[in-house]
PDB file of N, CA and C in Angstrom:
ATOM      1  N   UNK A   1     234.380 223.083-162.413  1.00  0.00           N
ATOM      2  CA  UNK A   1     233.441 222.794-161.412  1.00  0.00           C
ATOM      3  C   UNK A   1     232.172 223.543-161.638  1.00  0.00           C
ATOM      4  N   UNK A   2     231.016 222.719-161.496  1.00  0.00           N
ATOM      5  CA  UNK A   2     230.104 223.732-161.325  1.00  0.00           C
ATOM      6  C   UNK A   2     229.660 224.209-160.225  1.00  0.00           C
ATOM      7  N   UNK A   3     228.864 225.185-160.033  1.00  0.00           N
ATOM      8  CA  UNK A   3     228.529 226.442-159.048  1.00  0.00           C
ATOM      9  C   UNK A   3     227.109 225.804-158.226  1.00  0.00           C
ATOM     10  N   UNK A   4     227.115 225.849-157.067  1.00  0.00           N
ATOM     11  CA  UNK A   4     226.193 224.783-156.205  1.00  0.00           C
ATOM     12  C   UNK A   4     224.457 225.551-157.052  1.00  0.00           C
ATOM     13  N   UNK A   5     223.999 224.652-156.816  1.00  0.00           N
ATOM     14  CA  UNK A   5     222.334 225.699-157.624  1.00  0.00           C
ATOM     15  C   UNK A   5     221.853 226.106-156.368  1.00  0.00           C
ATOM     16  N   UNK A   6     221.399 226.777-155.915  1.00  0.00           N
ATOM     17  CA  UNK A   6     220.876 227.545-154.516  1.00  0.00           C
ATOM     18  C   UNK A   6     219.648 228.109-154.905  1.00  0.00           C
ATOM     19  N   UNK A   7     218.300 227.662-154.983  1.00  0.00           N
ATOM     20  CA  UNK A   7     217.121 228.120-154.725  1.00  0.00           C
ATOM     21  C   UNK A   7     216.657 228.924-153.871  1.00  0.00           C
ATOM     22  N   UNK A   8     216.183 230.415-154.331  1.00  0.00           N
ATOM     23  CA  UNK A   8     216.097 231.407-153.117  1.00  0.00           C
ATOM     24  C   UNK A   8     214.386 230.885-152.840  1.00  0.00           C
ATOM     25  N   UNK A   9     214.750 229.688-151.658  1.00  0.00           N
ATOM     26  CA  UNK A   9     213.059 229.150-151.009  1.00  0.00           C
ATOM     27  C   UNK A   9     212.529 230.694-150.007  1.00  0.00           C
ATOM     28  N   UNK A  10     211.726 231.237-150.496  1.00  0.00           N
ATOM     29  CA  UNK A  10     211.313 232.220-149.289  1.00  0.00           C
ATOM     30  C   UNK A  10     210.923 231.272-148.254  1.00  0.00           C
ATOM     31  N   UNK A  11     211.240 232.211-146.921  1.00  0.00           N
ATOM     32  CA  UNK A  11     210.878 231.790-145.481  1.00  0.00           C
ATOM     33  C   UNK A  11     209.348 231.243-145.989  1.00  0.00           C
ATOM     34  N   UNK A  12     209.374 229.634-145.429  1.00  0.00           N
ATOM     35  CA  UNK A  12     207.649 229.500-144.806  1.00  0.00           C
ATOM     36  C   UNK A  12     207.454 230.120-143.406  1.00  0.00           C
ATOM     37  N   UNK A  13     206.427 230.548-143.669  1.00  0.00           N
ATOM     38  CA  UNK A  13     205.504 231.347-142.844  1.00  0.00           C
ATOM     39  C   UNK A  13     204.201 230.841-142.426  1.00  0.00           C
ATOM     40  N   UNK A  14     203.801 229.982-141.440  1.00  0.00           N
ATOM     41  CA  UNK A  14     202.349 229.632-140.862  1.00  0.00           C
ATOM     42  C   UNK A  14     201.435 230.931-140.277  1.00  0.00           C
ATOM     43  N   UNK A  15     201.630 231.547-141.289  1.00  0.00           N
ATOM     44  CA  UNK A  15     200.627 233.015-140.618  1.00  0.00           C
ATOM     45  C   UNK A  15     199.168 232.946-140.389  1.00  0.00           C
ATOM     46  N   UNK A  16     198.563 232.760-139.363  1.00  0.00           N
ATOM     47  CA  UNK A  16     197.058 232.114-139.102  1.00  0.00           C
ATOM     48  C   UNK A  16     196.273 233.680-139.704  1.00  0.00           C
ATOM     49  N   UNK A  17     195.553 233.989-140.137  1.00  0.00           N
ATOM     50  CA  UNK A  17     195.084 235.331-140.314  1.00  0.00           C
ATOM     51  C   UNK A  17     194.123 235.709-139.032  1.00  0.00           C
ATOM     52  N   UNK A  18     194.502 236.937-139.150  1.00  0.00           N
ATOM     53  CA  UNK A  18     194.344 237.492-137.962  1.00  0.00           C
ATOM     54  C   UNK A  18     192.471 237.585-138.073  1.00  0.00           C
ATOM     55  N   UNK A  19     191.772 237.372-136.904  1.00  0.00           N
ATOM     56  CA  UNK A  19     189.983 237.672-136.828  1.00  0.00           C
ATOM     57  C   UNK A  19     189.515 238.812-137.274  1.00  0.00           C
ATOM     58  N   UNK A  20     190.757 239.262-136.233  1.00  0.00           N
ATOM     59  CA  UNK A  20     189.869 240.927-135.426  1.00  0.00           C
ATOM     60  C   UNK A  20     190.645 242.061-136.644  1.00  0.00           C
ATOM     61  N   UNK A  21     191.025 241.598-137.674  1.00  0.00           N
ATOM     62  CA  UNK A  21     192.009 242.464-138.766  1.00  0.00           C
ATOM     63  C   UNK A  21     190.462 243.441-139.138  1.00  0.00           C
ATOM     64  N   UNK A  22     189.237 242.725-139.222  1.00  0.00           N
ATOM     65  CA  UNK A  22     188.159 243.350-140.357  1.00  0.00           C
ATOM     66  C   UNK A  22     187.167 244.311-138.952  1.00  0.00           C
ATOM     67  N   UNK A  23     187.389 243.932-137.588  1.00  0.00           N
ATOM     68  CA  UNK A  23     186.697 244.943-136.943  1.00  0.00           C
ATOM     69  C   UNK A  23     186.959 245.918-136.603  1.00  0.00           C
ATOM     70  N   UNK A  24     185.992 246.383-136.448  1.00  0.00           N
ATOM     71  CA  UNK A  24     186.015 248.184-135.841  1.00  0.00           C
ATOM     72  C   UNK A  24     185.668 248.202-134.440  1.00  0.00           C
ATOM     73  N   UNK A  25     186.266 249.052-133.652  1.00  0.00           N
ATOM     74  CA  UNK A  25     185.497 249.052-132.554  1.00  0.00           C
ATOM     75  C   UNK A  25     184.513 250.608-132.207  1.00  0.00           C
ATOM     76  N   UNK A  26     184.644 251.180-133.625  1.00  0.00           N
ATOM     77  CA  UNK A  26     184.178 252.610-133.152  1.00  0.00           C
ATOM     78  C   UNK A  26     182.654 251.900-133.752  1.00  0.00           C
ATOM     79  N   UNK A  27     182.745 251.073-135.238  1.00  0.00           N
ATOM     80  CA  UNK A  27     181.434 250.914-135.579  1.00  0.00           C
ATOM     81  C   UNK A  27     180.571 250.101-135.079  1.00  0.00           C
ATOM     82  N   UNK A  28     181.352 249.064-134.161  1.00  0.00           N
ATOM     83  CA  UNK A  28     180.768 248.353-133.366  1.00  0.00           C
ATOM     84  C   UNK A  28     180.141 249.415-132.017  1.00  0.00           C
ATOM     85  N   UNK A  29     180.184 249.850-131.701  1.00  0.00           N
ATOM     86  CA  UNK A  29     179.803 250.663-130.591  1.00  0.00           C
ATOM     87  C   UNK A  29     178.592 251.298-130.891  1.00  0.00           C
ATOM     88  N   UNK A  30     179.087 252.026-132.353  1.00  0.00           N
ATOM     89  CA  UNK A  30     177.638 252.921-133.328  1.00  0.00           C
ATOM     90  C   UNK A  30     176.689 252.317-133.411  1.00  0.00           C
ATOM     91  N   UNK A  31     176.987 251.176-133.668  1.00  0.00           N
ATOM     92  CA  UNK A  31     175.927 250.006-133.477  1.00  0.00           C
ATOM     93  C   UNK A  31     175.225 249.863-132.835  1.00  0.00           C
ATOM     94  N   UNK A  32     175.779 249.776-131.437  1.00  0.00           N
ATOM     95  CA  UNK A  32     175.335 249.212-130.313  1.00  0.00           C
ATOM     96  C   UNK A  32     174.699 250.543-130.070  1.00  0.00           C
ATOM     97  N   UNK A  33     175.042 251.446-129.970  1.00  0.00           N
ATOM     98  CA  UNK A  33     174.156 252.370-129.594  1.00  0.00           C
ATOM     99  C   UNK A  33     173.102 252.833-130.726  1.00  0.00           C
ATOM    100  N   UNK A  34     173.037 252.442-132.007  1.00  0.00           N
ATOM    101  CA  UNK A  34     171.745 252.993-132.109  1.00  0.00           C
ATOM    102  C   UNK A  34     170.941 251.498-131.609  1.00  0.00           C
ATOM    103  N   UNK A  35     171.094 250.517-132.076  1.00  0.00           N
ATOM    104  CA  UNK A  35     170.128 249.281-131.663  1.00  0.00           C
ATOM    105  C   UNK A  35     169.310 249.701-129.762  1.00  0.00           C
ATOM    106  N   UNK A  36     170.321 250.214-128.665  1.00  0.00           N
ATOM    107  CA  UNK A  36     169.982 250.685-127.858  1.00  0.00           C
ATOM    108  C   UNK A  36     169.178 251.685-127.795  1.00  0.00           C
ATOM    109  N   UNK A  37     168.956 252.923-128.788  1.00  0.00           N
ATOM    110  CA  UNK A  37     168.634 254.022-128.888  1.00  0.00           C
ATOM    111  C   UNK A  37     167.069 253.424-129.311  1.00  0.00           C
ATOM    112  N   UNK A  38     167.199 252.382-130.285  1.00  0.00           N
ATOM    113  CA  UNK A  38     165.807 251.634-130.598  1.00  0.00           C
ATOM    114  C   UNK A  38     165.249 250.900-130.069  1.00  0.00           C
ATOM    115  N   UNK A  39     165.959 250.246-129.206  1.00  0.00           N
ATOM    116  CA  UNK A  39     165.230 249.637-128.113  1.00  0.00           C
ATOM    117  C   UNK A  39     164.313 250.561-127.115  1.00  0.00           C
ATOM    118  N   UNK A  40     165.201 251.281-126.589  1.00  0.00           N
ATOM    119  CA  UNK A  40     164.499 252.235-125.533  1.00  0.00           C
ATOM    120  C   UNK A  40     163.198 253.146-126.320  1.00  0.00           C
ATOM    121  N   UNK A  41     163.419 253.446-127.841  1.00  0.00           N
ATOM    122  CA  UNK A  41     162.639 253.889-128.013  1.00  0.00           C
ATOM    123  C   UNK A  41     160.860 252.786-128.768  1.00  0.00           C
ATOM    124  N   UNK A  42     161.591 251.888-128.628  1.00  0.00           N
ATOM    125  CA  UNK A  42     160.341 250.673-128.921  1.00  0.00           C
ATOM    126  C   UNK A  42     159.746 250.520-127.747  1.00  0.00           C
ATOM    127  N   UNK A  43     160.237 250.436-126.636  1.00  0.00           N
ATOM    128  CA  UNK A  43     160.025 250.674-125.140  1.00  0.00           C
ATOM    129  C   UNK A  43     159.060 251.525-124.713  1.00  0.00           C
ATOM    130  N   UNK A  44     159.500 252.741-125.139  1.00  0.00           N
ATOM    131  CA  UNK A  44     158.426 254.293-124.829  1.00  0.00           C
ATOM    132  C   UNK A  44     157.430 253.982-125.546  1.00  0.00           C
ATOM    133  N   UNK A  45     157.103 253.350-127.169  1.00  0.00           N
ATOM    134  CA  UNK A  45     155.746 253.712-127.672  1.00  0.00           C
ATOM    135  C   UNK A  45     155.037 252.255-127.140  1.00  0.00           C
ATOM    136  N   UNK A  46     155.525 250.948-126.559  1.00  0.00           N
ATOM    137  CA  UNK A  46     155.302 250.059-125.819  1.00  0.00           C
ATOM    138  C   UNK A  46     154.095 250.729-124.507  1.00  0.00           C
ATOM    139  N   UNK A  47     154.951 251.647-123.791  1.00  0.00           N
ATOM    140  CA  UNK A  47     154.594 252.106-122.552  1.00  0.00           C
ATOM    141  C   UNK A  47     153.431 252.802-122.637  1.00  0.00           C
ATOM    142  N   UNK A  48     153.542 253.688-123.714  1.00  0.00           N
ATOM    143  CA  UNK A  48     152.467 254.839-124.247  1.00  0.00           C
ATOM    144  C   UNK A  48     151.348 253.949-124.378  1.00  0.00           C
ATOM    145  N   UNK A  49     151.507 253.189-124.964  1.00  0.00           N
ATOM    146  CA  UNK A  49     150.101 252.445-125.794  1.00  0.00           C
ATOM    147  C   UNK A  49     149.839 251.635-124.136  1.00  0.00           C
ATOM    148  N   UNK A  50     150.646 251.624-123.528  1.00  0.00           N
ATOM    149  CA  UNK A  50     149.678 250.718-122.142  1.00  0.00           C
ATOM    150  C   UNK A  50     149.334 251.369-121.456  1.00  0.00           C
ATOM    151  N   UNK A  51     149.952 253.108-121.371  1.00  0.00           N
ATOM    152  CA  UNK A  51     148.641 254.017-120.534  1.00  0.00           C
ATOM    153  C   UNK A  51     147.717 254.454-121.144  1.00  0.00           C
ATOM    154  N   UNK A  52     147.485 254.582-122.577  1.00  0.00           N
ATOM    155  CA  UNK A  52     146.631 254.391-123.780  1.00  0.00           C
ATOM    156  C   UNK A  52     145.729 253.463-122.957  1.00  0.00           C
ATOM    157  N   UNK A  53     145.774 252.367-123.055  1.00  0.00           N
ATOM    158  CA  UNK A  53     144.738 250.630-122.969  1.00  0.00           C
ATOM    159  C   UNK A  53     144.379 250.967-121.667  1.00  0.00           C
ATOM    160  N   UNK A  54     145.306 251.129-120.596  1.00  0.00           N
ATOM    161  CA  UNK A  54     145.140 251.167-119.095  1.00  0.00           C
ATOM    162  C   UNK A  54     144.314 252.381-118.691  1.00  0.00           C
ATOM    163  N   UNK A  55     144.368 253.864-119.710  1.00  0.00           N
ATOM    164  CA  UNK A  55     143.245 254.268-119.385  1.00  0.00           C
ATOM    165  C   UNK A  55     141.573 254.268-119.745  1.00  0.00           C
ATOM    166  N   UNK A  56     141.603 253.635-120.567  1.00  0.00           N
ATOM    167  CA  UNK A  56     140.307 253.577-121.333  1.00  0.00           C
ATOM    168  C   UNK A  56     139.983 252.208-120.675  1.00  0.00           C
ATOM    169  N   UNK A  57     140.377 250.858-119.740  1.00  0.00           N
ATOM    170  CA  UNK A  57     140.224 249.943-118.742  1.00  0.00           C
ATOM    171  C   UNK A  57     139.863 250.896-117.721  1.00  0.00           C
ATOM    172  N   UNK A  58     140.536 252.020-117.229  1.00  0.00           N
ATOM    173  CA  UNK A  58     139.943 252.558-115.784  1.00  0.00           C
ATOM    174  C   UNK A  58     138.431 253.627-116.199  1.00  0.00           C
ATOM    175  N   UNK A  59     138.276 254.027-117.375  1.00  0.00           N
ATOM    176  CA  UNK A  59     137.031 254.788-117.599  1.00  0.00           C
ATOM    177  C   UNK A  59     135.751 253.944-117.641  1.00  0.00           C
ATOM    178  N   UNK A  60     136.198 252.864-118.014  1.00  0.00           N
ATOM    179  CA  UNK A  60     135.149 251.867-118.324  1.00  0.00           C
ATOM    180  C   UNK A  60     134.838 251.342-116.494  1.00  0.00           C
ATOM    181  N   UNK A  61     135.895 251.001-116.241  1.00  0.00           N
ATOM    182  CA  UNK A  61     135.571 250.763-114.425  1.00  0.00           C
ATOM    183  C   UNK A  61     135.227 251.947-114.001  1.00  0.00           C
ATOM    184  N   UNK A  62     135.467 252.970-113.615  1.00  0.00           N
ATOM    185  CA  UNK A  62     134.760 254.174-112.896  1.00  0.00           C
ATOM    186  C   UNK A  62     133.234 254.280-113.737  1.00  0.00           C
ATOM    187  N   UNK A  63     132.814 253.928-114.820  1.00  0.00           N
ATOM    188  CA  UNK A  63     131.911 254.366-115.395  1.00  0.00           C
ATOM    189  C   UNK A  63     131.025 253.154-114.687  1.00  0.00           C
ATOM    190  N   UNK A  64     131.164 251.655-114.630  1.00  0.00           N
ATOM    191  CA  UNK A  64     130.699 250.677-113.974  1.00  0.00           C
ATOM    192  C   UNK A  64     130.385 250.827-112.551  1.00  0.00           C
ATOM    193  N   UNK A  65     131.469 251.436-112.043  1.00  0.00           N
ATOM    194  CA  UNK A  65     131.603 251.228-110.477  1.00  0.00           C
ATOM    195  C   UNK A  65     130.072 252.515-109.818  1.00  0.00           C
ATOM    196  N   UNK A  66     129.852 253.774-110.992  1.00  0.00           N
ATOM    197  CA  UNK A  66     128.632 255.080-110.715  1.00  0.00           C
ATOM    198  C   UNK A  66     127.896 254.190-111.207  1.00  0.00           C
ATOM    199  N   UNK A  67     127.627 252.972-112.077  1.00  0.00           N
ATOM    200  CA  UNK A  67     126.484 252.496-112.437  1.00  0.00           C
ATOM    201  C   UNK A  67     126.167 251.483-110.612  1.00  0.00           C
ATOM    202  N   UNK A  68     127.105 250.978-111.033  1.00  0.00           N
ATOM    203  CA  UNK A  68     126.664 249.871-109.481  1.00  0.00           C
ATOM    204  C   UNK A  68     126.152 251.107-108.464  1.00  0.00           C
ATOM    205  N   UNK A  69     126.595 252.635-108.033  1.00  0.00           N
ATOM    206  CA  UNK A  69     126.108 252.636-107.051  1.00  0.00           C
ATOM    207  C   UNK A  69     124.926 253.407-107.387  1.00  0.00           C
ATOM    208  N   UNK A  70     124.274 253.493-108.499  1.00  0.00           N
ATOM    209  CA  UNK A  70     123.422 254.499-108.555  1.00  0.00           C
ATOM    210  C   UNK A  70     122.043 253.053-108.349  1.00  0.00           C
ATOM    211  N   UNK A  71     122.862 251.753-109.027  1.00  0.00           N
ATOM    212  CA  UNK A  71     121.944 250.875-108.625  1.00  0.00           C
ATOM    213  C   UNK A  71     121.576 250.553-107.135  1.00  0.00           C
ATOM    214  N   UNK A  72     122.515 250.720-106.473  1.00  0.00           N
ATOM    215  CA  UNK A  72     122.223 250.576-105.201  1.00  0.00           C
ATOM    216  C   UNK A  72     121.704 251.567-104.466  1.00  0.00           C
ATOM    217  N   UNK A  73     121.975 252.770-104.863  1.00  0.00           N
ATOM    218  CA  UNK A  73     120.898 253.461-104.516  1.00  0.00           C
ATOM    219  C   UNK A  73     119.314 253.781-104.589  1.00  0.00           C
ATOM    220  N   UNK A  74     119.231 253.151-105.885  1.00  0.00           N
ATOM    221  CA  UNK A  74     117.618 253.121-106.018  1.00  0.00           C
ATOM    222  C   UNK A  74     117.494 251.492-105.253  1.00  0.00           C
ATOM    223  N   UNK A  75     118.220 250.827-105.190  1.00  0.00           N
ATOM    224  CA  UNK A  75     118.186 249.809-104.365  1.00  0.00           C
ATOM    225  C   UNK A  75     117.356 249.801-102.758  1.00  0.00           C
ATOM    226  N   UNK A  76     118.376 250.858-102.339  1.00  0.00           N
ATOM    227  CA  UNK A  76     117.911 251.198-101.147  1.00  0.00           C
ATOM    228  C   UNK A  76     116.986 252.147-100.698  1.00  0.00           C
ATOM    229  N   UNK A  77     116.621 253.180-101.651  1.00  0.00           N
ATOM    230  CA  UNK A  77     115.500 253.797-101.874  1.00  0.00           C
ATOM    231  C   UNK A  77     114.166 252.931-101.709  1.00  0.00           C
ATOM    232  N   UNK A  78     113.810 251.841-102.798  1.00  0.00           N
ATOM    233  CA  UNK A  78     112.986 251.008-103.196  1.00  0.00           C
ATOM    234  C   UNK A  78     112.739 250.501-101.606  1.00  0.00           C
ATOM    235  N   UNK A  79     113.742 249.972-100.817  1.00  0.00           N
ATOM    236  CA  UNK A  79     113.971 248.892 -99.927  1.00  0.00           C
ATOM    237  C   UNK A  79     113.412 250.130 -98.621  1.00  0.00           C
ATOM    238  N   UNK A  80     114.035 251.108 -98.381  1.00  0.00           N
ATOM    239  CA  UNK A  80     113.241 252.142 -97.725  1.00  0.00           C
ATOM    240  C   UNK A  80     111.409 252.239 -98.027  1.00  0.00           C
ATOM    241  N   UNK A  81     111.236 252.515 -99.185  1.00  0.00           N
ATOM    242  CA  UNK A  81     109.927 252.836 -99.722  1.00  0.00           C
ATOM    243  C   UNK A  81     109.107 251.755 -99.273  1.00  0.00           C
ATOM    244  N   UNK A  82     109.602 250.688 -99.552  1.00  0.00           N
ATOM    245  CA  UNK A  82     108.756 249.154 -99.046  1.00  0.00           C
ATOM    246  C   UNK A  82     108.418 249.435 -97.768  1.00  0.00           C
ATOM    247  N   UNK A  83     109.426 249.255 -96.771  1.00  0.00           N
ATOM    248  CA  UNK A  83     109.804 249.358 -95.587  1.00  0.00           C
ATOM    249  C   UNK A  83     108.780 250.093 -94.660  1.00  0.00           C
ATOM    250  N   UNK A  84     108.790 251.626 -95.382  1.00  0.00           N
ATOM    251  CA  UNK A  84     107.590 252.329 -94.907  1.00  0.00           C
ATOM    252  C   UNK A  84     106.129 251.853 -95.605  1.00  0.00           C
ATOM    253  N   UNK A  85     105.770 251.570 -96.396  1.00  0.00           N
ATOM    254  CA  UNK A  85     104.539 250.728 -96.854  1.00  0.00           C
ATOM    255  C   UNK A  85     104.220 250.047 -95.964  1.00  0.00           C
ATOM    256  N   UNK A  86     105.161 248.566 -95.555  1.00  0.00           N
ATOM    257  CA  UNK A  86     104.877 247.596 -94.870  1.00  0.00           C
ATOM    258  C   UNK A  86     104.493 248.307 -93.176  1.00  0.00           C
ATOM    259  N   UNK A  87     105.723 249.407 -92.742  1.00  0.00           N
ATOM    260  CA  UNK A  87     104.888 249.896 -91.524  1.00  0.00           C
ATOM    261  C   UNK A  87     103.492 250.619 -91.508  1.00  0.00           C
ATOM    262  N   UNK A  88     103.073 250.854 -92.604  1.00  0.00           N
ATOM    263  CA  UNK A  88     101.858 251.771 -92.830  1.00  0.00           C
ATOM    264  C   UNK A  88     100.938 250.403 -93.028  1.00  0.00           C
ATOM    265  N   UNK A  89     101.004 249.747 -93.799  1.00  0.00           N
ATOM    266  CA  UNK A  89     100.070 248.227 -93.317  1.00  0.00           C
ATOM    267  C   UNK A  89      99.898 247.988 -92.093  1.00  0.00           C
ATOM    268  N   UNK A  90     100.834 247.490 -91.390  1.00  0.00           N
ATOM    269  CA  UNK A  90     100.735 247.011 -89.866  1.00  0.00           C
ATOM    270  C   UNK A  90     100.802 247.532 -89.288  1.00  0.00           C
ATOM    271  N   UNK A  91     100.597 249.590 -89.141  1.00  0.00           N
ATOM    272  CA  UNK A  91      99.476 249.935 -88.718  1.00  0.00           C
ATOM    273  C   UNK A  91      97.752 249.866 -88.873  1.00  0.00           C
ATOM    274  N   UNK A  92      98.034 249.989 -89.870  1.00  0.00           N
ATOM    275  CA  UNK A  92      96.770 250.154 -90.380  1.00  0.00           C
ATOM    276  C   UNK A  92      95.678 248.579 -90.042  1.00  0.00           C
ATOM    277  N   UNK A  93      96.370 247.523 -89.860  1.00  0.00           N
ATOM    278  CA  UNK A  93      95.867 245.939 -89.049  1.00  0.00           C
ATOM    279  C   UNK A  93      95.958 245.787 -88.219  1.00  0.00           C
ATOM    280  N   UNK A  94      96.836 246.914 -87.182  1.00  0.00           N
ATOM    281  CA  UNK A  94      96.502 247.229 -85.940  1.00  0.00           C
ATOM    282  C   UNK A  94      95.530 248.248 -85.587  1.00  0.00           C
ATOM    283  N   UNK A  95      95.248 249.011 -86.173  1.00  0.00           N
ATOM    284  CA  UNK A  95      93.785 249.923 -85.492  1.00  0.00           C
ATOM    285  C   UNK A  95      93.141 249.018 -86.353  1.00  0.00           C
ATOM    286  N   UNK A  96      92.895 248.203 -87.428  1.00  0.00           N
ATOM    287  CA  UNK A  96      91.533 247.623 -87.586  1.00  0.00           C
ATOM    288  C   UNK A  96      91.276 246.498 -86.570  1.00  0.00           C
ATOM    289  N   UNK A  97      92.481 245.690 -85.890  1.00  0.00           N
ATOM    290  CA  UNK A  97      92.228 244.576 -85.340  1.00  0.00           C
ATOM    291  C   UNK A  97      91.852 245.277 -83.992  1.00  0.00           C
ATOM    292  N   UNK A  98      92.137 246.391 -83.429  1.00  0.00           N
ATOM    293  CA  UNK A  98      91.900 247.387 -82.137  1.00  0.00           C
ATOM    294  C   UNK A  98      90.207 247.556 -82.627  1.00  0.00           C
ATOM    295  N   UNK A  99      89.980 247.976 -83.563  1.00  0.00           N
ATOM    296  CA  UNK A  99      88.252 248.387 -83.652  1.00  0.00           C
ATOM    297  C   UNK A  99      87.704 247.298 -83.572  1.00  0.00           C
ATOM    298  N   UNK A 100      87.938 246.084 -84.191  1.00  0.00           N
ATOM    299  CA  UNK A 100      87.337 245.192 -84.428  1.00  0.00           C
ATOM    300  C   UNK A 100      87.041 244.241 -82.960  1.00  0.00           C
ATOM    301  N   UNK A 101      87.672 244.570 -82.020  1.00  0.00           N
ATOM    302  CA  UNK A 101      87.896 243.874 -80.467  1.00  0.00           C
ATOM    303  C   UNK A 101      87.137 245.067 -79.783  1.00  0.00           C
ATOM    304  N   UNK A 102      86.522 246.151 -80.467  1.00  0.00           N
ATOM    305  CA  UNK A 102      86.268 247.124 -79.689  1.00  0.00           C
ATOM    306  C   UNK A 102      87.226 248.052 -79.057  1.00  0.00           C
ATOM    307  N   UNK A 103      88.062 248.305 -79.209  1.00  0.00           N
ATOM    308  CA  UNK A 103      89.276 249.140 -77.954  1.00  0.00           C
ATOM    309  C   UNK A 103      89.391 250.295 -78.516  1.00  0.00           C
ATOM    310  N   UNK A 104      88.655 251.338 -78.213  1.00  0.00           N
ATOM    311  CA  UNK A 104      88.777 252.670 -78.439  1.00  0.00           C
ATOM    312  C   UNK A 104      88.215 253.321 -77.610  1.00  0.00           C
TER     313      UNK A 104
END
């Protein structure tokens, strides 16, 4: 008789491979925190440079705002100065129109 032939078939195995076999979770984190660490710090020189811009916008306005009033002050100077002129005229066409009617 012969001897049955028996093929040693290894077990099939549907082994799906695993995703998460190649991650880390410590380097994932390292990660995340420096990308965070760079964010916040892209953030700060962001911020810097807009009180940078935002102050050299308010020097230029305060420097505008002493021009407007120094204009308005000779504004109103001028507008004073007239003011008394014009009353010193219309005196002065009132005692001539008083002499001129005689009334003294």
């Amino acid at each position: 008789m012969s001897e049955p032939k028996t093929t040693a078939n290894p077990p099939k195995t549907d082994s799906i491979p695993n995703p998460f076999a190649s991650f880390d979770p410590m380097a994932a984190f390292t990660a995340s925190q420096q990308a965070f660490h760079k964010m916040l710090t892209d953030a700060q020189g962001r911020m810097q440079a807009l009180h940078a811009e935002y102050s050299q916008l308010e020097q230029q306005m305060v420097a505008r705002a002493k021009q407007a009033i120094e204009t308005w002050a000779q504004l109103a100077q001028e507008a004073l100065a007239y003011s008394a002129q014009l009353s010193a005229e219309a005196r002065k066409l009132g005692l001539d129109a008083a002499r001129k009617l005689g009334i003294q």
